[in-house]
Protein backbone atom coordinates (compact mmCIF):
# COMPACT_ATOMS: atom_id res chain seq x y z
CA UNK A 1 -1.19 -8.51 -19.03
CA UNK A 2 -0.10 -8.11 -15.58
CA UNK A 3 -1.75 -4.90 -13.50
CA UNK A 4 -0.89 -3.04 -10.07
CA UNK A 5 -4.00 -2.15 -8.46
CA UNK A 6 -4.15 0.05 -5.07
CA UNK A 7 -6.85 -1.32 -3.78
CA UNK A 8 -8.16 1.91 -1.83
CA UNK A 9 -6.52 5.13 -2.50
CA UNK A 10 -6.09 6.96 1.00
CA UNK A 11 -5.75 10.92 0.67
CA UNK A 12 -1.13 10.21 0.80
CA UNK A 13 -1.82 7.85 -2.67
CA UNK A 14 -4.18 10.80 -4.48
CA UNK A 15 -1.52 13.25 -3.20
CA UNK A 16 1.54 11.48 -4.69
CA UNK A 17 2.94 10.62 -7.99
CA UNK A 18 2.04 6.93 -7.74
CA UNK A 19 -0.29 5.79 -11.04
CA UNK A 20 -3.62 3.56 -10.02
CA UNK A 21 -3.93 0.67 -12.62
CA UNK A 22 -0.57 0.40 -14.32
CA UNK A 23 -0.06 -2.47 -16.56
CA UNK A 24 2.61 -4.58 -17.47
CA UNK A 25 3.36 -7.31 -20.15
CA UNK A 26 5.84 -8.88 -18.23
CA UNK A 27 5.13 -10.46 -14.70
CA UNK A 28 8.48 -9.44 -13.71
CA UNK A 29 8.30 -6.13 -14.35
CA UNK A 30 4.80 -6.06 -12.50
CA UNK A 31 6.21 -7.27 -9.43
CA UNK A 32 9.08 -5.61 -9.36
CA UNK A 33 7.26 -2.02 -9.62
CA UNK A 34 4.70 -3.11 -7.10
CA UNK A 35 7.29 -3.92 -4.22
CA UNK A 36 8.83 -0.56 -5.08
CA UNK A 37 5.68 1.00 -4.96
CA UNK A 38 4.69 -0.34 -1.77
CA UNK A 39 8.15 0.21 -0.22
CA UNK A 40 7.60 3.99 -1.46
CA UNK A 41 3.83 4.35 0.16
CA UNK A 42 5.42 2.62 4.09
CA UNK A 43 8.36 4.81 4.04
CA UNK A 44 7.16 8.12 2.76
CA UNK A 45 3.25 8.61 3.24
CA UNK A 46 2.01 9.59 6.61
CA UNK A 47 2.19 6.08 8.39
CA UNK A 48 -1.29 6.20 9.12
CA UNK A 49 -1.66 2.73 6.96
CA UNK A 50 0.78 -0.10 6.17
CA UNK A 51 0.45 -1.37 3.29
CA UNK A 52 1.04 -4.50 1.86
CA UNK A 53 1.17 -6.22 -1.87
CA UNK A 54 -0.79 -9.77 -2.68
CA UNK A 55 -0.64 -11.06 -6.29
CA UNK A 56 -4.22 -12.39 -7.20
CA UNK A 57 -5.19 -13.91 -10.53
CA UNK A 58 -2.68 -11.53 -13.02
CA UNK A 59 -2.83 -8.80 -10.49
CA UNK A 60 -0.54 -7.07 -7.76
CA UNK A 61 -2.77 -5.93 -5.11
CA UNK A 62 -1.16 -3.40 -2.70
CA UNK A 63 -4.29 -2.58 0.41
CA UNK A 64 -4.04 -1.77 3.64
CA UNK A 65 -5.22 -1.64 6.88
CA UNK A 66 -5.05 1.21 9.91
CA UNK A 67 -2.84 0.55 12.17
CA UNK A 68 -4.29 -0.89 15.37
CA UNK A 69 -5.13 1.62 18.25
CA UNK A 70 -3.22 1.07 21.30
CA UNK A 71 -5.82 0.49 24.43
CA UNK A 72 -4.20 3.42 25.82
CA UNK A 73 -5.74 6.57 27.04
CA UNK A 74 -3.01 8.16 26.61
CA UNK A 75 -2.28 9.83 30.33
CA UNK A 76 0.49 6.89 30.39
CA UNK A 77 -1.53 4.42 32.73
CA UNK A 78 -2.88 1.88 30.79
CA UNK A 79 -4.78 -1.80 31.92
C-alpha cells in the first residue's frame, strides 16, 4: 500500500475537500494524486505556505514551510 500523508494540516487543508491519509494500491496512482494534490493546495489555499511532496518509505509526504519574511519594515526603505 502506498499512502498520501499531509504532514501538518494548516487551517486552508481542514477547510478544503482534500482527504488526510488516502491510500493507494498502486504507486502510480499515489503519486499521481499527490502532485495534484499539492498543485491544488499552491494554487488555491491562501499562499501563506508552499508546499511540497517527498516520497519516503511507501509514502507521499506533502509539508511545508512559511514563506520567508522579507527583512523589510515595510515603509519601503529597507538595509
Amino acid at each position: 500500500m502506498h499512502k498520501i500523508i499531509v504532514e501538518k494540516e494548516c487551517g486552508c487543508f481542514r477547510r478544503s475537500d482534500l482527504e488526510n491519509n488516502m491510500e493507494f494500491t498502486s504507486k502510480d496512482d499515489a503519486l499521481s494524486k499527490a502532485i495534484d494534490m499539492k498543485n491544488q493546495m499552491n494554487d488555491e489555499f491562501c499562499g501563506k505556505h508552499e508546499f511540497d511532496l517527498v516520497e519516503f518509505q511507501n509514502n507521499f509526504v506533502i509539508n511545508f514551510a512559511q514563506q520567508k519574511v522579507s527583512g523589510c519594515c515595510g515603509g519601503g526603505h529597507c538595509s
